[in-house]
Protein backbone atom coordinates (compact mmCIF):
# COMPACT_ATOMS: atom_id res chain seq x y z
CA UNK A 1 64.70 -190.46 -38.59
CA UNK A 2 60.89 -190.60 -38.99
CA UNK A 3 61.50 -191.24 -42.86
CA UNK A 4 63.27 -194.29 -41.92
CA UNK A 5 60.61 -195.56 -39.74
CA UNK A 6 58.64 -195.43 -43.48
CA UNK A 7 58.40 -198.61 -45.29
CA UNK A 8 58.70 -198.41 -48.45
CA UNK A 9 59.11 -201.66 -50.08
CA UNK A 10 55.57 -203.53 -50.70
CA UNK A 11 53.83 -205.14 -52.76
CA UNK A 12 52.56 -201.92 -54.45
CA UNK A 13 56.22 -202.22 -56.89
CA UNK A 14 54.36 -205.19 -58.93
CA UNK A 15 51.32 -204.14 -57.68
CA UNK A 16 50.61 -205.79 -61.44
CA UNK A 17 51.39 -209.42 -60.01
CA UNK A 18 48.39 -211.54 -59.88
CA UNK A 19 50.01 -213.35 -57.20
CA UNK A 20 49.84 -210.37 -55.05
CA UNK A 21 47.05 -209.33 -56.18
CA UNK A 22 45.25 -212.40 -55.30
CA UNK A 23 46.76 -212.72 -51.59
CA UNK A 24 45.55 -209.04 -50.88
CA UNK A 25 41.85 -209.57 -52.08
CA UNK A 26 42.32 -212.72 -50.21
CA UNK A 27 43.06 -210.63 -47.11
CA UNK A 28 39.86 -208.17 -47.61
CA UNK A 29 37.70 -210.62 -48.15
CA UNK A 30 38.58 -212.70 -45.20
CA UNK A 31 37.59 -209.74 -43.43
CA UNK A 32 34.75 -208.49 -45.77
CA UNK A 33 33.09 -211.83 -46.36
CA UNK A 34 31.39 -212.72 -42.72
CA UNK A 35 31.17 -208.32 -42.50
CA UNK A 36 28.54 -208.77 -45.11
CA UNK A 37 26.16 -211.62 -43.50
CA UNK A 38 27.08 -209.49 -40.61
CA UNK A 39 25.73 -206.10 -41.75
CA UNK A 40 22.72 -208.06 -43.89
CA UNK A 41 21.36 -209.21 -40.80
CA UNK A 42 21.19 -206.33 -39.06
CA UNK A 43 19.56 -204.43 -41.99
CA UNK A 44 16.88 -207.40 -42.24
CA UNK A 45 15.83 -206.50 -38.39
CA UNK A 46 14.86 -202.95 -39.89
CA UNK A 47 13.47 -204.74 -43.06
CA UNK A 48 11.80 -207.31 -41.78
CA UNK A 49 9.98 -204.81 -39.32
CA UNK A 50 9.02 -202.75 -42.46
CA UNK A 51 7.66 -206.53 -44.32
CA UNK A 52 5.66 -207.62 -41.31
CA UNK A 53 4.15 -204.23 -40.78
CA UNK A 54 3.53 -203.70 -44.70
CA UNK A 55 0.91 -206.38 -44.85
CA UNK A 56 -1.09 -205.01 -42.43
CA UNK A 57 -2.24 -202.21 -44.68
CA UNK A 58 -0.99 -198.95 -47.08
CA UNK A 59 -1.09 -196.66 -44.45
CA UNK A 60 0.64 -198.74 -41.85
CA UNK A 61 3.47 -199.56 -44.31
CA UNK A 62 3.81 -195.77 -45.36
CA UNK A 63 3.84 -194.51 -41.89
CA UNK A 64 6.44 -197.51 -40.65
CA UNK A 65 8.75 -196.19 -44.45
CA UNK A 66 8.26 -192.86 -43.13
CA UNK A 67 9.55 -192.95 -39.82
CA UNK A 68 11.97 -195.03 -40.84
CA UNK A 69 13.14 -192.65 -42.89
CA UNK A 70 13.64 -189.81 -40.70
CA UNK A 71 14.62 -191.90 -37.94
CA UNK A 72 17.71 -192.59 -40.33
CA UNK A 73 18.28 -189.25 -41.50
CA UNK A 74 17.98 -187.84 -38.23
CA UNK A 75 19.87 -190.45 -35.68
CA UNK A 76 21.20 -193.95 -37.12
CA UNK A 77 22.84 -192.55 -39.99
CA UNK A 78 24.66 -190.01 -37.36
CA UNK A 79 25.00 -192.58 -35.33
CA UNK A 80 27.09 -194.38 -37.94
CA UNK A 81 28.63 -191.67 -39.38
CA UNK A 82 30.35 -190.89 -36.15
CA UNK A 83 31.43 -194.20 -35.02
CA UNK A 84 33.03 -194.85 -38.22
CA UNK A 85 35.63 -192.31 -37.29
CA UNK A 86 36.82 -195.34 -35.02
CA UNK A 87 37.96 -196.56 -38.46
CA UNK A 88 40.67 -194.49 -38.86
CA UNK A 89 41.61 -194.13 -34.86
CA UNK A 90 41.26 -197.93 -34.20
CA UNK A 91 42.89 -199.40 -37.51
CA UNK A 92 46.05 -197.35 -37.02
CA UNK A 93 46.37 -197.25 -33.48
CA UNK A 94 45.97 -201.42 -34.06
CA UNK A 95 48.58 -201.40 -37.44
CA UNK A 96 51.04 -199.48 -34.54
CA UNK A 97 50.53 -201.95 -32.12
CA UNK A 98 49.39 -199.01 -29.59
CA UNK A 99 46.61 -201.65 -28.07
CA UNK A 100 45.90 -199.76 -24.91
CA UNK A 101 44.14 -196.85 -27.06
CA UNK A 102 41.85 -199.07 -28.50
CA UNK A 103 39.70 -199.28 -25.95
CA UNK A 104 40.36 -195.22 -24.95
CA UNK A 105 38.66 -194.40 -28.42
CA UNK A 106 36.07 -196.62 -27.88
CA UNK A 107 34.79 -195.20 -24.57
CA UNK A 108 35.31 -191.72 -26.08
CA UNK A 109 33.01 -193.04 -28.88
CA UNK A 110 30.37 -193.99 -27.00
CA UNK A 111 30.08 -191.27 -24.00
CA UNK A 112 29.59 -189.02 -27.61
CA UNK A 113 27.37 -191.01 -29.34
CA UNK A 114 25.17 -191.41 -26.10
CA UNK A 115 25.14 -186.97 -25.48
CA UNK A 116 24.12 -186.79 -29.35
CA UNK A 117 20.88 -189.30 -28.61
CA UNK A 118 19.17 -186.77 -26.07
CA UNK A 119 18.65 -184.38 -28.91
CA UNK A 120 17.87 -186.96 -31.35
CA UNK A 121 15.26 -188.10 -28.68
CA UNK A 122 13.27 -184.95 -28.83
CA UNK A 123 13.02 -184.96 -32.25
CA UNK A 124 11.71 -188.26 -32.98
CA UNK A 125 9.00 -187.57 -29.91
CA UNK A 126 7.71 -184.68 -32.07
CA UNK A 127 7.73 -186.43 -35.54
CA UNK A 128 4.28 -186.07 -36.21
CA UNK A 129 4.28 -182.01 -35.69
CA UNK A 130 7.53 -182.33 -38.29
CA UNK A 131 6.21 -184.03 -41.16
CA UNK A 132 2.78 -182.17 -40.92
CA UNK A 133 4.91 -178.95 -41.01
CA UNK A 134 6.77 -180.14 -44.49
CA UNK A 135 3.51 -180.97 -46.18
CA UNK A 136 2.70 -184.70 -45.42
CA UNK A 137 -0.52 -186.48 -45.07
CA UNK A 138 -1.95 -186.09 -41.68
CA UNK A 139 -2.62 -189.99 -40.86
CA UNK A 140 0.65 -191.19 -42.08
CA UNK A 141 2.41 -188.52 -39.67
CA UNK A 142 0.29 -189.36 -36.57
CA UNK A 143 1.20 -193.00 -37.35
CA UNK A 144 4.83 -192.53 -37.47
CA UNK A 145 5.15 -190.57 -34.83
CA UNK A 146 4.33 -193.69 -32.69
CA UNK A 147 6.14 -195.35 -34.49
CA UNK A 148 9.24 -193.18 -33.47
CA UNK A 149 8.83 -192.97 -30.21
CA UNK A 150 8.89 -196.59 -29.80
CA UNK A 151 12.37 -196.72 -31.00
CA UNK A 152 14.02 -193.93 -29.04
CA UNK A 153 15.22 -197.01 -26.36
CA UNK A 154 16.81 -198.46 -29.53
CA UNK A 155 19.04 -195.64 -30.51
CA UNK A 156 20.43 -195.38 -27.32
CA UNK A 157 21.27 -199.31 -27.99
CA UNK A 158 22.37 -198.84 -31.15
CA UNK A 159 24.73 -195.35 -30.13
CA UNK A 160 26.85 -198.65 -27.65
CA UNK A 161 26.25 -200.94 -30.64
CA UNK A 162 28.18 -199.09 -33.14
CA UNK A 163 31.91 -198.23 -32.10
CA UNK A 164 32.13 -201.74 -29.89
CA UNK A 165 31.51 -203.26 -33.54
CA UNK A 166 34.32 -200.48 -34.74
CA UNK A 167 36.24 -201.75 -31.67
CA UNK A 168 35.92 -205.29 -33.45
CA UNK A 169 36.67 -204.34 -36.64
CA UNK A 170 39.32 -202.99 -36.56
CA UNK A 171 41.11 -206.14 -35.07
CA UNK A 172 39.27 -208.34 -37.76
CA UNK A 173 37.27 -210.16 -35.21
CA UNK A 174 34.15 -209.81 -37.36
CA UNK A 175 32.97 -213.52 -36.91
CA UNK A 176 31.53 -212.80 -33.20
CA UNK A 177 29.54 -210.04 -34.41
CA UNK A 178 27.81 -212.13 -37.14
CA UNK A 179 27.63 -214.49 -34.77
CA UNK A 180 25.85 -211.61 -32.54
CA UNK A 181 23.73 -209.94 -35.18
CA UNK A 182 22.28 -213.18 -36.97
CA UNK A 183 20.98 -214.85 -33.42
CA UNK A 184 19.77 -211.18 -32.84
CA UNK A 185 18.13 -211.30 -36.13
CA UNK A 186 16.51 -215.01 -35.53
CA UNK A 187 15.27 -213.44 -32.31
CA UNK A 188 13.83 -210.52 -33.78
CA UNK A 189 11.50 -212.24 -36.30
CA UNK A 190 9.81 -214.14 -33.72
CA UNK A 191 9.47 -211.11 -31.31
CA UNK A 192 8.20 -208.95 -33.85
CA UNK A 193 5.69 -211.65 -35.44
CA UNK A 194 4.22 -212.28 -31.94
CA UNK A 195 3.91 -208.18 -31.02
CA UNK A 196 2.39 -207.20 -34.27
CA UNK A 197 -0.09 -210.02 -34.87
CA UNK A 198 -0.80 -211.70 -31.86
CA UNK A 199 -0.97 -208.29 -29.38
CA UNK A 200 -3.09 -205.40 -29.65
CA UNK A 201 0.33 -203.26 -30.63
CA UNK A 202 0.08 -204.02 -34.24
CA UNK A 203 2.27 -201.77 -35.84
CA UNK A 204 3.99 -199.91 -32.86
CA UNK A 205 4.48 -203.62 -32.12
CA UNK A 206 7.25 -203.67 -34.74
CA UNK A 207 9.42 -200.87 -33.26
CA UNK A 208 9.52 -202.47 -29.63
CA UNK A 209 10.79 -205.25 -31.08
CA UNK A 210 13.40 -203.32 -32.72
CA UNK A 211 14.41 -201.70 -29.96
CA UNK A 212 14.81 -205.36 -27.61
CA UNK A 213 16.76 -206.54 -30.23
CA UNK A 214 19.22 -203.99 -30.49
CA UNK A 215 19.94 -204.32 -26.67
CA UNK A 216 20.51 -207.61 -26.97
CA UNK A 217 22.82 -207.01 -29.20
CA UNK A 218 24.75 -204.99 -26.98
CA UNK A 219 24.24 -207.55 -24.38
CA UNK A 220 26.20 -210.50 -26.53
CA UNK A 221 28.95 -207.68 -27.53
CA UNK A 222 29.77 -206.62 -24.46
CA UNK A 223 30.14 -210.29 -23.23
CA UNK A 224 32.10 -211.59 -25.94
CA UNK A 225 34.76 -208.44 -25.24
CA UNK A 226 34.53 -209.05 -21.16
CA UNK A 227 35.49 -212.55 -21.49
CA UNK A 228 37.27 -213.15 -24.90
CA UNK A 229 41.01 -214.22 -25.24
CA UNK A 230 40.82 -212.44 -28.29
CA UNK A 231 40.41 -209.02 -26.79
CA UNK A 232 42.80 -209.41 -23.95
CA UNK A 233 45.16 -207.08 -25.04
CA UNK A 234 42.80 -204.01 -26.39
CA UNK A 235 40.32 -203.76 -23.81
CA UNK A 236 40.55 -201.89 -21.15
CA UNK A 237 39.13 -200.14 -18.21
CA UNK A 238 37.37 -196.59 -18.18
CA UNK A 239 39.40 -194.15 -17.24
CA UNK A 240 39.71 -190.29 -17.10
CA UNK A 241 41.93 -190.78 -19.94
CA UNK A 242 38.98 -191.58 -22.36
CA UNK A 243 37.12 -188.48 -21.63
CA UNK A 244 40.55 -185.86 -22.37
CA UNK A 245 40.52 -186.67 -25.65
CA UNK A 246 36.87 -186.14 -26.25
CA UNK A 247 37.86 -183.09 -29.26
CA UNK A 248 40.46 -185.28 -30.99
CA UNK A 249 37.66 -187.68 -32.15
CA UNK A 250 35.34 -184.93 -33.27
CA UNK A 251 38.02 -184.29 -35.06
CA UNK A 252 37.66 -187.28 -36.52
CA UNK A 253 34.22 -188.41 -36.18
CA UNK A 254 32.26 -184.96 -37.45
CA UNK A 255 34.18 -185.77 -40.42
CA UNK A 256 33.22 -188.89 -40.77
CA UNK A 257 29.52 -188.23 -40.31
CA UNK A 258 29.39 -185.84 -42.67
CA UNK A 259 30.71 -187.69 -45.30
CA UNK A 260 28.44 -190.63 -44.32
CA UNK A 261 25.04 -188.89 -43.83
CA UNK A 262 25.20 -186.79 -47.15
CA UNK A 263 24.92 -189.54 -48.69
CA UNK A 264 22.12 -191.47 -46.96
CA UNK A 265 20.11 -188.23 -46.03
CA UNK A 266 20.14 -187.64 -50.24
CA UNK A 267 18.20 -191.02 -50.61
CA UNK A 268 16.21 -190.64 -47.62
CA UNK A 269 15.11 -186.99 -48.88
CA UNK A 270 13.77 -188.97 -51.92
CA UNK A 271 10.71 -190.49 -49.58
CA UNK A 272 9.82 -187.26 -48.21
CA UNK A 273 9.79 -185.84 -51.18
CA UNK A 274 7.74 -188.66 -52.77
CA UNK A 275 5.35 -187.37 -50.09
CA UNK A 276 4.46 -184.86 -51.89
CA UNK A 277 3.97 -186.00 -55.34
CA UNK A 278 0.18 -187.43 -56.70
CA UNK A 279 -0.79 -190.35 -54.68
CA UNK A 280 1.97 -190.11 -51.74
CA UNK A 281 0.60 -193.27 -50.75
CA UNK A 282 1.82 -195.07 -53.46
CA UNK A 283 4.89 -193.05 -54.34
CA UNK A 284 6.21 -192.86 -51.06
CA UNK A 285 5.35 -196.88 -50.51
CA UNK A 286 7.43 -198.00 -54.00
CA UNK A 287 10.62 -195.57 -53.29
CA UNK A 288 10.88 -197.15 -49.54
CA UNK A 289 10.81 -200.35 -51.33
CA UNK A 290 13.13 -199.21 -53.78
CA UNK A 291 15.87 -197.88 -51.21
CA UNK A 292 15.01 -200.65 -48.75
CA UNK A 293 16.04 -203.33 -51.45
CA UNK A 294 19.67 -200.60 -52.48
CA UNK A 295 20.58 -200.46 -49.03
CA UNK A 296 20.23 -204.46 -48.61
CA UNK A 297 22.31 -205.09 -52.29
CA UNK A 298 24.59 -202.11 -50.22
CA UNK A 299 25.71 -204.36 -47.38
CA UNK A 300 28.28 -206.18 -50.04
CA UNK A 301 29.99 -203.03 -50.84
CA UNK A 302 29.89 -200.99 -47.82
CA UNK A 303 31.54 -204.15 -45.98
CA UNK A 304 33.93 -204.61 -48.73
CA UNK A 305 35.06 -201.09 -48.10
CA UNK A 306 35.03 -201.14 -44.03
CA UNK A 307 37.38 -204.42 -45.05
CA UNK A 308 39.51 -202.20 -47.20
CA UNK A 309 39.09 -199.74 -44.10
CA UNK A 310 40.54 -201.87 -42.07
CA UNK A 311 43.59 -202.70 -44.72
CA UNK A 312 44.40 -199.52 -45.17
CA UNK A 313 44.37 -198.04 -41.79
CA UNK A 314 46.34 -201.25 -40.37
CA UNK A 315 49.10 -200.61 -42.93
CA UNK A 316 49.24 -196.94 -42.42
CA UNK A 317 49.93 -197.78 -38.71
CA UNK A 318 52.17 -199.56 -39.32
CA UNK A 319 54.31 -197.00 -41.42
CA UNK A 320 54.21 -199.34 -44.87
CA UNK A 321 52.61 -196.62 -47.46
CA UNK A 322 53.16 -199.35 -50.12
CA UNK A 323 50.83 -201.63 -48.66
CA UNK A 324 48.05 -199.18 -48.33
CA UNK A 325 48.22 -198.11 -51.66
CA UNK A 326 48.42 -202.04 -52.90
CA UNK A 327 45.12 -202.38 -50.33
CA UNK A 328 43.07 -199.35 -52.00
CA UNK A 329 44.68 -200.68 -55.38
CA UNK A 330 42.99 -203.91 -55.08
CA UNK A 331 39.48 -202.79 -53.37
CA UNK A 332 39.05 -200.83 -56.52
CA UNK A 333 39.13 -203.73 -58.26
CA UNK A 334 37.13 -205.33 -55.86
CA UNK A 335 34.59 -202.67 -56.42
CA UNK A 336 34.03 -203.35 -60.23
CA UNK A 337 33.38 -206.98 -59.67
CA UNK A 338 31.39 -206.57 -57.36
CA UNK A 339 29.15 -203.72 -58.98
CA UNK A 340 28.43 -206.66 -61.77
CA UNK A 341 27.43 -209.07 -59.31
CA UNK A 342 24.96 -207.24 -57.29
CA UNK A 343 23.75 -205.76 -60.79
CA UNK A 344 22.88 -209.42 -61.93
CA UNK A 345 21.10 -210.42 -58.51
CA UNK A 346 18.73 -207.22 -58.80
CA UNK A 347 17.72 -208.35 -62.08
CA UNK A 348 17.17 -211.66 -61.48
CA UNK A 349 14.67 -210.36 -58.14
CA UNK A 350 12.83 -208.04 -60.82
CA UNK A 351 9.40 -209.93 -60.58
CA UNK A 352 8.92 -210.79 -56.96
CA UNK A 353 10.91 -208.00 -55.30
CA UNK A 354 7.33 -205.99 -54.99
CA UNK A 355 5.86 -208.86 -53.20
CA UNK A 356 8.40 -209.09 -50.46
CA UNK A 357 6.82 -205.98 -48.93
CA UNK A 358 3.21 -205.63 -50.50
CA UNK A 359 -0.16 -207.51 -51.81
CA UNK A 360 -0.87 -204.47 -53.75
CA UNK A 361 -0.83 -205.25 -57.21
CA UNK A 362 -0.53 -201.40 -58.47
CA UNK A 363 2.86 -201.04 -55.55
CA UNK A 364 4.20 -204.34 -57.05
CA UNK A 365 4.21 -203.48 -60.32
CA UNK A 366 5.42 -199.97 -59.71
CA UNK A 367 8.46 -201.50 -58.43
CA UNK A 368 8.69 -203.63 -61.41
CA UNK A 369 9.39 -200.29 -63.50
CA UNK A 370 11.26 -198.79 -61.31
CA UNK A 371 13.94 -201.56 -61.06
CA UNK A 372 16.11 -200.92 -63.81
CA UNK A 373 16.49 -197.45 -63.30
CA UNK A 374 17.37 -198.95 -59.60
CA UNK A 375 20.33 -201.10 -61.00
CA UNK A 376 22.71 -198.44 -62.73
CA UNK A 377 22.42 -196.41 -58.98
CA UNK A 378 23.45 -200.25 -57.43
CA UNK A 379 26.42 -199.99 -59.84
CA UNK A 380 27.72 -196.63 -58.78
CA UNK A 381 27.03 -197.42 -55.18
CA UNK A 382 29.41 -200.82 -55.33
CA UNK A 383 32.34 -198.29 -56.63
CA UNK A 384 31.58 -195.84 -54.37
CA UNK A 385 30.93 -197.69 -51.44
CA UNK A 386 34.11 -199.44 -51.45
CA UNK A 387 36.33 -196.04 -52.36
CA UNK A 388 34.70 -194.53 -49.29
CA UNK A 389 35.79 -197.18 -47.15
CA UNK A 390 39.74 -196.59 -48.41
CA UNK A 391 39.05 -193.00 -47.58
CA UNK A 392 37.79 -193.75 -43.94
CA UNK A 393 40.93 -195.56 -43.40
CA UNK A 394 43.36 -193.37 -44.61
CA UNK A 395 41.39 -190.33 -42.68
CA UNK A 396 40.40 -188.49 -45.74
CA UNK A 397 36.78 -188.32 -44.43
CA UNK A 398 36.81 -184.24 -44.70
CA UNK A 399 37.47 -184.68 -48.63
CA UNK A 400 34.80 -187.59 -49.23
CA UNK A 401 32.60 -184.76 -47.07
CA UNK A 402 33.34 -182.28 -50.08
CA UNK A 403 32.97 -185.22 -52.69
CA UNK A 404 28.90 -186.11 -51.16
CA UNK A 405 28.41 -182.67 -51.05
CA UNK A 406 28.76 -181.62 -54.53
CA UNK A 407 27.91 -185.01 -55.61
CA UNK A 408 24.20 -185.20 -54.35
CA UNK A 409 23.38 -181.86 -53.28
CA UNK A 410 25.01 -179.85 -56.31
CA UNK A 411 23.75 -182.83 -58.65
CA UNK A 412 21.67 -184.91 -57.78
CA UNK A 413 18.98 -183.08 -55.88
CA UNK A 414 18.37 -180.72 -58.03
CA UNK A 415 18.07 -183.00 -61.06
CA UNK A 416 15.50 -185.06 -59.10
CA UNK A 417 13.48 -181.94 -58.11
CA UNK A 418 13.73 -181.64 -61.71
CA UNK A 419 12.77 -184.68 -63.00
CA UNK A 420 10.17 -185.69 -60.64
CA UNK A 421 8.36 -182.38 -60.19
CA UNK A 422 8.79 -179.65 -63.24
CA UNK A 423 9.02 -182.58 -65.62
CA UNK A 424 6.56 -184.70 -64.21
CA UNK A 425 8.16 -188.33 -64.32
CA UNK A 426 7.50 -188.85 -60.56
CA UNK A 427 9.17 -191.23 -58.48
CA UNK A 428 10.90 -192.62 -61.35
CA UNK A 429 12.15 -188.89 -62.22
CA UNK A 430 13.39 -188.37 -58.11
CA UNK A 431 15.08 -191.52 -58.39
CA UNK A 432 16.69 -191.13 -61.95
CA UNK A 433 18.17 -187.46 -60.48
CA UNK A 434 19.88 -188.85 -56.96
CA UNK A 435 21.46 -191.88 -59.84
CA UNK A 436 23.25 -188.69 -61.60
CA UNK A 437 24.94 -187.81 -58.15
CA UNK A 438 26.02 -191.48 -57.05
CA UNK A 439 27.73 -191.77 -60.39
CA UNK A 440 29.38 -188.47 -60.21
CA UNK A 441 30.64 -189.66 -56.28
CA UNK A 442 31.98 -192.77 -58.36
CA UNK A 443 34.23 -190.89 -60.88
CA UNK A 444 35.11 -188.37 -58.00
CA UNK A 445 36.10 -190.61 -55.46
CA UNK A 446 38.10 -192.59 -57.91
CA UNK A 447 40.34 -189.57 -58.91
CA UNK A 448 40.56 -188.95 -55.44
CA UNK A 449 42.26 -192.26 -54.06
CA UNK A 450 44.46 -192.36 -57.50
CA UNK A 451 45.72 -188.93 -56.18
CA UNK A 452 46.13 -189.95 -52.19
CA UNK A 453 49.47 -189.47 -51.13
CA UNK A 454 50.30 -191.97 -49.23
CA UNK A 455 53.26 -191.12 -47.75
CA UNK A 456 52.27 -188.11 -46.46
CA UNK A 457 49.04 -190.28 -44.87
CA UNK A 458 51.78 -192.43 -42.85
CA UNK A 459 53.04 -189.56 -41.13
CA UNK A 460 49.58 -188.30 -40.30
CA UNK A 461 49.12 -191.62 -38.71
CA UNK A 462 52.03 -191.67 -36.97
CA UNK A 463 51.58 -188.04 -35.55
CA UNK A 464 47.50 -189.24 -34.25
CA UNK A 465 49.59 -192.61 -32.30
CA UNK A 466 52.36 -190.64 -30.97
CA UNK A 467 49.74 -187.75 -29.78
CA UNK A 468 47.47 -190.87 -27.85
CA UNK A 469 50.68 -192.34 -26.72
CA UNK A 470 51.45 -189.16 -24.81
CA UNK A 471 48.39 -188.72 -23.47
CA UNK A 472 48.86 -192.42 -22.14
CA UNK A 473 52.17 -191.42 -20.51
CA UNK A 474 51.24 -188.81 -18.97
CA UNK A 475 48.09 -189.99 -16.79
């Protein structure tokens, strides 16, 4: 009976028809065109932070890349990471038509993501001790510190912000939340202009004004969901029911995070490790640069894949394996595109990109150097960023786990440790190393979605709706 319930006509028979082809990139990129805007302006409220704060000296913009840093390695990136497992819950649940449980996951997503901020707290409040511990300058660690601290009211923020944008997503109602994050953005450039320059804050000024504009954020989510047409039929009211299930999203979510934050944490290692390198000034100011400007050209990819997310996961729930595999088909394709766009735009920003963040003519043309070394990692993290979105949706998160694992820590790591210390090529070495893992994650997660069964991912779908379902009925 359950193998009837399987589609399996689709479109993935001529998956080779341009026709098809065409209407299924049409579909991702209805839903991955605004998620890009969306997901650039909320990485402009941490870079524009980092810009203002830059200009007001060497230190100050090493201490603000610093803490930025580990406050990424150490909270948002978790934060993500464990939200995204909403990607898999959400989408299917929402491709079954099982509405009520959208909401359920939700709540469950953020009473977890909320617990895992009070240790997260405690670490950015003792920052300072930290990064004096692993070697770096003394100054710079006092100054990020405050930094920190300042931002612990945004992480809480930002632990609601993340699964009601899952929530979102995985309906494709991404236009509200670019509507959201660019006002927020707008709002944020004026806030932190007037609290670094025109109070006595200066620099901490920065990270209060990152941490109002993520709660206003939530503020304009939370509305639109409250009193939106468009949400009628997934939200719902807290219950007792969101907090059984509180293990079946770890199951989920650790996944998730794992698979999410060993990959960032391998890029942010590269600007504490830059710490300690000759002039850690310098070297730590150009690689913050360097990653700031990746993870900005990253928005275009990483949204392309929460859009191919999305697809996939929709399609799974709704037992058609054939349009899942047409979805992931396409994003590949998507991906190599893509990778030659953002390639040509990084390029074109070679000469000015230093000036965005510093006055310093030695930091500016350090970056100019370092840029096309910078561009073949931008063309492995289009592929990769898109493949990891297919596996988020058809909840292979614990083999993309494996994949960033070997990738970056078996790889790349070492061959920056390598290359930037033993064979003295400094940043550009650490930076050439962590390039060898993202384009081994490329050719690995590429053998891994041509393998996916897909069939086999239906029924896993179908099992994690029925098991909600009954959890529904019986409360």
């Amino acid at each position: 009976m359950e193998e009837q319930l399987i589609q399996r006509d689709g479109p993935s028979r001529r998956w080779w028809c341009c026709g098809e082809a065409t209407e299924e990139a049409r579909r991702i990129a209805y839903v991955a065109a605004p998620m890009v805007g969306l997901l650039m302006s909320q990485f402009l409220v941490q870079v524009s932070s980092t810009m203002v704060v830059g200009h007001l000296g060497e230190l100050n913009l090493a201490a603000a890349a610093i803490a930025f840093s580990l406050a990424n390695v150490s909270g948002f990136s978790v934060l993500v990471g464990m939200a995204s497992g909403l990607e898999t819950l959400c989408g299917q649940a929402y491709g079954a038509k099982q509405y009520h449980s959208l909401g359920v996951y939700t709540y469950r997503a953020i009473f977890s993501l909320l617990m895992v901020c009070l240790p997260i707290s405690l670490v950015w409040a003792s920052m300072g001790k930290l990064l004096q511990i692993v070697g770096q300058d003394p100054a710079i660690s006092q100054e990020a510190e405050r930094y920190a601290i300042w931002m612990i009211p945004g992480l809480f923020a930002y632990a609601i912000t993340q699964p009601l944008m899952k929530f979102l997503q995985s309906q494709s109602l991404i236009f509200p939340m670019l509507l959201s994050s660019v006002s927020t953005l707008c709002l944020h450039v004026l806030f932190c202009w007037l609290l670094v320059y025109k109070s006595s804050l200066y620099n901490v000024g920065a990270a209060v004004s990152l941490s109002i504009s993520y709660w206003l954020n939530v503020l304009i989510l939370i509305l639109y969901i409250r009193y939106s047409d468009s949400c009628r039929l997934t939200r719902s009211p807290i219950t007792k029911e969101a907090f059984k299930g509180i293990y079946e999203f770890l199951r989920v979510a650790v996944p998730s995070t794992l698979m999410m934050c060993l990959e960032w944490w391998s890029y942010e290692l590269l600007i504490l490790l830059s710490g300690l390198l000759p002039y850690p000034k310098l070297e730590t100011s150009v690689l913050s640069i360097c990653l700031n400007s990746v993870a900005l050209l990253y928005s275009i990819p990483y949204w392309l894949g929460c859009a191919a997310s999305t697809r996939v996961s929709n399609e799974l729930g709704a037992s058609n394996p054939n349009g899942a595999k047409f979805a992931a088909l396409v994003s590949m394709l998507l991906a190599v595109l893509e990778a030659a766009l953002v390639l040509a735009t990084l390029l074109a920003l070679r000469r000015v990109l230093g000036y965005a963040y510093s006055n310093e003519k030695e930091v500016v043309n350090y970056v100019y150097e370092m840029v096309p070394v910078v561009c073949l990692t931008v063309v492995s993290d289009s592929i990769s960023g898109i493949l990891s979105g297919v596996a988020r949706g058809s909840g292979c998160q614990h083999l993309g786990a494996y994949v960033n694992l070997g990738a970056f820590y078996l790889v790349g790591i070492p061959v920056s440790i390598l290359l930037g210390f033993a064979l003295h090529l400094r940043g550009k070495g650490l930076w050439v190393g962590i390039m060898c893992g993202s384009i081994t994650q490329s050719i690995l997660l590429a053998v891994l979605t041509s393998f996916t069964n897909w069939e086999h991912q239906v029924k896993l779908a179908r099992e994690r709706v029925l098991h909600e379902d009954y959890l529904y009925i019986m409360n």
